[in-house]
Protein backbone atom coordinates (compact mmCIF):
# COMPACT_ATOMS: atom_id res chain seq x y z
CA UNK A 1 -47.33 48.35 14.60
CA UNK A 2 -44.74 51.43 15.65
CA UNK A 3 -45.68 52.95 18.98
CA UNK A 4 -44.90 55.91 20.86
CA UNK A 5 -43.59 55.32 24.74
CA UNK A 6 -43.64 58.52 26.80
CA UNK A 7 -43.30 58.68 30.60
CA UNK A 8 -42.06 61.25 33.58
CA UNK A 9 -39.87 59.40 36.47
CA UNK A 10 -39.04 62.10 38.62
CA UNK A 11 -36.61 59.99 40.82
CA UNK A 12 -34.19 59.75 37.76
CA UNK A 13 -31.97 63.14 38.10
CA UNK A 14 -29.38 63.87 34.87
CA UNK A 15 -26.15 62.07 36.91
CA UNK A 16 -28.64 58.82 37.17
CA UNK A 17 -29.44 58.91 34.13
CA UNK A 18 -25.83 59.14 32.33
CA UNK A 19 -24.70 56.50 34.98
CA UNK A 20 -27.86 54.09 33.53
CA UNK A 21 -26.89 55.47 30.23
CA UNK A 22 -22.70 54.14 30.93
CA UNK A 23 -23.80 50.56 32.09
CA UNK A 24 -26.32 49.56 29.66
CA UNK A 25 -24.94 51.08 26.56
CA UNK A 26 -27.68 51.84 24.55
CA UNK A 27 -26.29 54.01 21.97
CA UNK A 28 -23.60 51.38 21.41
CA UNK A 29 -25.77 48.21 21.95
CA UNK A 30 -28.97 49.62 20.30
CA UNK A 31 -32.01 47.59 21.92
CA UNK A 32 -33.73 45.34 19.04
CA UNK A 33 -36.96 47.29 18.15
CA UNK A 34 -36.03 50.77 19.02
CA UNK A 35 -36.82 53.64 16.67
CA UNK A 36 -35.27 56.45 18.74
CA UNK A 37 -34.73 57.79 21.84
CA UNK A 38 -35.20 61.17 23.35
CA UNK A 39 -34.92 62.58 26.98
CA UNK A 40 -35.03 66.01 29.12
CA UNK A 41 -35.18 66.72 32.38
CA UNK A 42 -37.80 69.66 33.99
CA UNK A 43 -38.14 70.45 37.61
CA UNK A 44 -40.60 67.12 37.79
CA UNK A 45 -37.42 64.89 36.52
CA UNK A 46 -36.59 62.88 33.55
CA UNK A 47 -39.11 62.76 30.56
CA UNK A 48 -38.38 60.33 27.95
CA UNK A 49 -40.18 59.80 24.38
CA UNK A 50 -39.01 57.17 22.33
CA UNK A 51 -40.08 55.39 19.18
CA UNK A 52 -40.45 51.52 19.00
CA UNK A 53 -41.52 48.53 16.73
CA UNK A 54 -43.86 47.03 19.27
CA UNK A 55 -45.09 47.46 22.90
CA UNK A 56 -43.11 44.16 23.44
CA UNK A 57 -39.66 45.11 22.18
CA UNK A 58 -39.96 47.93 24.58
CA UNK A 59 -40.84 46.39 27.89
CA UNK A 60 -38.28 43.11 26.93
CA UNK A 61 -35.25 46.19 26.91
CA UNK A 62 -36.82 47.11 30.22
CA UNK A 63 -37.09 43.50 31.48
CA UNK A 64 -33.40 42.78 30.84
CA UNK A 65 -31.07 45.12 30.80
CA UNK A 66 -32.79 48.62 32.08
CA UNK A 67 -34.09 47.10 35.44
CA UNK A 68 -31.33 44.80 36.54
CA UNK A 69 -28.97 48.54 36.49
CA UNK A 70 -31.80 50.97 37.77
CA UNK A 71 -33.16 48.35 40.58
CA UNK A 72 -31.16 45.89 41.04
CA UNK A 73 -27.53 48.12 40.70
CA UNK A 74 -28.27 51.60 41.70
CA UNK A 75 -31.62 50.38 44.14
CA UNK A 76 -34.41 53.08 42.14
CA UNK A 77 -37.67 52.18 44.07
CA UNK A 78 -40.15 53.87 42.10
CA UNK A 79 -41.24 52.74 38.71
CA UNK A 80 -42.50 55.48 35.44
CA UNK A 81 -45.65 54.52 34.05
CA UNK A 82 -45.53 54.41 30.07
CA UNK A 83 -48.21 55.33 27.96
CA UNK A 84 -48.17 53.93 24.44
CA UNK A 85 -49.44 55.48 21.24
CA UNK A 86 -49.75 53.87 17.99
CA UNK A 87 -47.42 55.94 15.61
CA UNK A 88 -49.05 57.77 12.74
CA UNK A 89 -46.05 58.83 10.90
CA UNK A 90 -42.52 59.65 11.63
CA UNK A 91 -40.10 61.76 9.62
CA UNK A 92 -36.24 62.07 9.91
CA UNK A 93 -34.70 64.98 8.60
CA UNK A 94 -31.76 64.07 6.52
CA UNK A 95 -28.34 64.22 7.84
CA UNK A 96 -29.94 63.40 11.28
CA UNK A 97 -28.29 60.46 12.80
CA UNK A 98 -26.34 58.96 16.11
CA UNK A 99 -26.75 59.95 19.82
CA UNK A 100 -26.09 63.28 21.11
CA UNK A 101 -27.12 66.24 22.25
């Protein structure tokens, strides 16, 4: 079943973020399982909300190849805590596709 993922991680600042976003190549190397991918930053850091097949295809993408860069590269200490939602529906509005802002 789709889920929802949101979390805060207010250690990740915009520059961190695009330098995760360089090594691990997401948008080029889309992880298996993910729907989409959205992210902001507020005064309390990055937000992200993204879509997935499972629980499990997102926390294997974290497991090996978003913590090796953000602990093991760059040394992050603190961790986000995801909360998971099964997904009710989801609509794309045509013409919508790709990365970007």
């Amino acid at each position: 079943m789709a889920v929802v993922m949101t979390f805060s991680w207010p250690e990740i600042t915009p520059d961190l973020y695009d330098t995760v976003r360089e090594r691990v190549r997401w948008e080029e190397d889309a992880p298996d399982g993910c729907l989409l991918h959205a992210a902001w930053f507020v005064s309390g850091g990055l937000n992200v909300l993204d879509v997935w097949e499972s629980e499990d295809h997102f926390n294997r993408f974290i497991a090996a190849r978003i913590a090796p860069v953000v602990k093991g590269e760059l040394g992050v200490e603190s961790d986000p805590e995801p909360q998971f939602f099964p997904l009710h529906r989801r609509f794309v509005a045509p013409g919508i596709s790709g990365g970007g802002a």
